[in-house]
C-alpha atoms as a PDB file:
ATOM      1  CA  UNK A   1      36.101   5.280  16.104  1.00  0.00           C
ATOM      2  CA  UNK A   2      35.251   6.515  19.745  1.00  0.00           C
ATOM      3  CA  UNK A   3      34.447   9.870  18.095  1.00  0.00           C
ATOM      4  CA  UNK A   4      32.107   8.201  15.891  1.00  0.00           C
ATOM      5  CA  UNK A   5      30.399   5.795  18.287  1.00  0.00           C
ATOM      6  CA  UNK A   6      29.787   8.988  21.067  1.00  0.00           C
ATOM      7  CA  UNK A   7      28.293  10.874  17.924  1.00  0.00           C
ATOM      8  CA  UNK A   8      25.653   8.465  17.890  1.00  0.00           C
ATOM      9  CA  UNK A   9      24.819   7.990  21.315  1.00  0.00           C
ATOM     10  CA  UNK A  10      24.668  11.861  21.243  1.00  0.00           C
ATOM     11  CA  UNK A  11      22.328  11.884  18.787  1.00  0.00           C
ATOM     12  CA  UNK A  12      20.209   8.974  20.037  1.00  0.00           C
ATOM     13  CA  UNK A  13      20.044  10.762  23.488  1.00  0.00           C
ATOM     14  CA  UNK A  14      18.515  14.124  21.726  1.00  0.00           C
ATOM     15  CA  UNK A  15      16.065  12.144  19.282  1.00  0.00           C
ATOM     16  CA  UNK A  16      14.992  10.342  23.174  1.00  0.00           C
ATOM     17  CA  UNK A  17      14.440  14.050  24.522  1.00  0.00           C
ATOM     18  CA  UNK A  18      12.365  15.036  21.246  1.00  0.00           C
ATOM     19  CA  UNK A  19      10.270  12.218  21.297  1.00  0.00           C
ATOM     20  CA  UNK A  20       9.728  12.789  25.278  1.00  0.00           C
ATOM     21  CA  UNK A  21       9.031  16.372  24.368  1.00  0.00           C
ATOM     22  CA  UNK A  22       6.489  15.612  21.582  1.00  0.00           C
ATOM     23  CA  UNK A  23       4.679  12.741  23.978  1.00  0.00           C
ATOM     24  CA  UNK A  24       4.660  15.455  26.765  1.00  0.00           C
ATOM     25  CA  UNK A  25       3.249  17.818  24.490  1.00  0.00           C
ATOM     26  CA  UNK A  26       0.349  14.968  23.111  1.00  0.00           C
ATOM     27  CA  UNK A  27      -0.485  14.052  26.579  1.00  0.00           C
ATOM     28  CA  UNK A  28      -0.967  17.584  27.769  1.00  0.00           C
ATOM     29  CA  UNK A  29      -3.302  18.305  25.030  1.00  0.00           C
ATOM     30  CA  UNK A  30      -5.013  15.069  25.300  1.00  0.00           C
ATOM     31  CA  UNK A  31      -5.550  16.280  29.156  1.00  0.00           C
ATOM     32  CA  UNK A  32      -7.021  19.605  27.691  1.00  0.00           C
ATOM     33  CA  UNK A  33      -9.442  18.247  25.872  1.00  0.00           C
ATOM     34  CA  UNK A  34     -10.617  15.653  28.197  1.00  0.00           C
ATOM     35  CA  UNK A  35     -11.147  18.146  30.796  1.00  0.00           C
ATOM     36  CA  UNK A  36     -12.774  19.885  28.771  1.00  0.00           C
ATOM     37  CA  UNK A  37     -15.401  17.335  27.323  1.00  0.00           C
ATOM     38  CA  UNK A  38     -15.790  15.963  30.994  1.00  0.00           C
ATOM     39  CA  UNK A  39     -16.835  19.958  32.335  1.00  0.00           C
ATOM     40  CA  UNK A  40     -19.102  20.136  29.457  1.00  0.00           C
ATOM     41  CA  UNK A  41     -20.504  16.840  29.784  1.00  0.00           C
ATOM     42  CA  UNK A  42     -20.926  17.119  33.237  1.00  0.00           C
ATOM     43  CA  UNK A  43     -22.624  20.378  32.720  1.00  0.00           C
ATOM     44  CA  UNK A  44     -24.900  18.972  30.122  1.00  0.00           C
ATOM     45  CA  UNK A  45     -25.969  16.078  33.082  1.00  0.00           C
ATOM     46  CA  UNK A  46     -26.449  18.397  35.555  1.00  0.00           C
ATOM     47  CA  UNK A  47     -28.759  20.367  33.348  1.00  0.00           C
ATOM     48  CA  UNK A  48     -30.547  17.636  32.033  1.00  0.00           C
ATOM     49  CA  UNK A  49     -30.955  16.083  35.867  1.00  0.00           C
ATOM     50  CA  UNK A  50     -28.705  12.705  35.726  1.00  0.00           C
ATOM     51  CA  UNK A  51     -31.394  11.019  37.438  1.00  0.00           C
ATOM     52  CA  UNK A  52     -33.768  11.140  34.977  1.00  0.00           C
ATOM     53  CA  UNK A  53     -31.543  10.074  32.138  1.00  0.00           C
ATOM     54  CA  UNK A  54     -28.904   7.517  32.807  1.00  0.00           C
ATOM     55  CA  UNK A  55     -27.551   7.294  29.769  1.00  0.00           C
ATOM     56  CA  UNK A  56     -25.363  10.617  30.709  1.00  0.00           C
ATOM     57  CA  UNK A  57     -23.797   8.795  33.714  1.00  0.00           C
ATOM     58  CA  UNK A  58     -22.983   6.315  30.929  1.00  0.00           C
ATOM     59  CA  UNK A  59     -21.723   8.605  28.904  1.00  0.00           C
ATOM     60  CA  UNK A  60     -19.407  10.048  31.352  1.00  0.00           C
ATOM     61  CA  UNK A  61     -17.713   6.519  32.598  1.00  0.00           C
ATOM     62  CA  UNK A  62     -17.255   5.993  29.247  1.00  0.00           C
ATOM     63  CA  UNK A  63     -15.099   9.086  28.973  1.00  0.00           C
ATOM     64  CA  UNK A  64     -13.642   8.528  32.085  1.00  0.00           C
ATOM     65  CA  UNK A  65     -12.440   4.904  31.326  1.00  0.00           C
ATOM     66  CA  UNK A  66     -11.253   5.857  27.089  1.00  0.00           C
ATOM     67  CA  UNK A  67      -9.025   9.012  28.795  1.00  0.00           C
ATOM     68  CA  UNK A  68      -7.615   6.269  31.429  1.00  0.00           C
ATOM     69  CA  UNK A  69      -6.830   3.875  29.133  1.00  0.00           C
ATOM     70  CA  UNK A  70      -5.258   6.669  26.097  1.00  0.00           C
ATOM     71  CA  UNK A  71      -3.212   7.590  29.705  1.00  0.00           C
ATOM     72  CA  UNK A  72      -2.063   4.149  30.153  1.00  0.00           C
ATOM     73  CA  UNK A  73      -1.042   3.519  26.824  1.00  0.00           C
ATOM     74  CA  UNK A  74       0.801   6.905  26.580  1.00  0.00           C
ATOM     75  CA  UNK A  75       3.161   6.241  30.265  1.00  0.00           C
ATOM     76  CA  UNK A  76       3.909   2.729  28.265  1.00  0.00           C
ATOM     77  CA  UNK A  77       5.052   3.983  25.653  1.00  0.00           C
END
């Protein structure tokens, strides 16, 4: 019964590590990509002169605040 009941904590603890793995591998990816849309968006700006079109500056906050929030919701869970 003891045998039984450790098997299963065992393999709880492993499916834990697995999922942490896979979320660690999502969030690093996630990361990837947002630095890379934020370089080239920020490069786009700067060529295009921010001041003259604020809808870029937009743009980027908007990045900014949708990768913030995908990190939030990836530490809760």
């Amino acid at each position: 019964m003891a045998a039984v009941h450790r098997e299963t904590i065992q393999k709880q603890i492993q499916q834990d590590w697995a999922n942490r793995e896979y979320i660690e591998v999502i969030t690093g990816s996630i990361k990837k990509i947002t630095d890379f849309l934020n370089s080239f968006g920020e490069l786009i700006c700067t060529t295009l002169k921010v001041q003259s079109f604020p809808h870029c500056s937009r743009m980027i906050v908007q990045r900014k605040v949708m990768v913030a929030t995908l990190r939030d919701h990836m530490r809760q869970n």
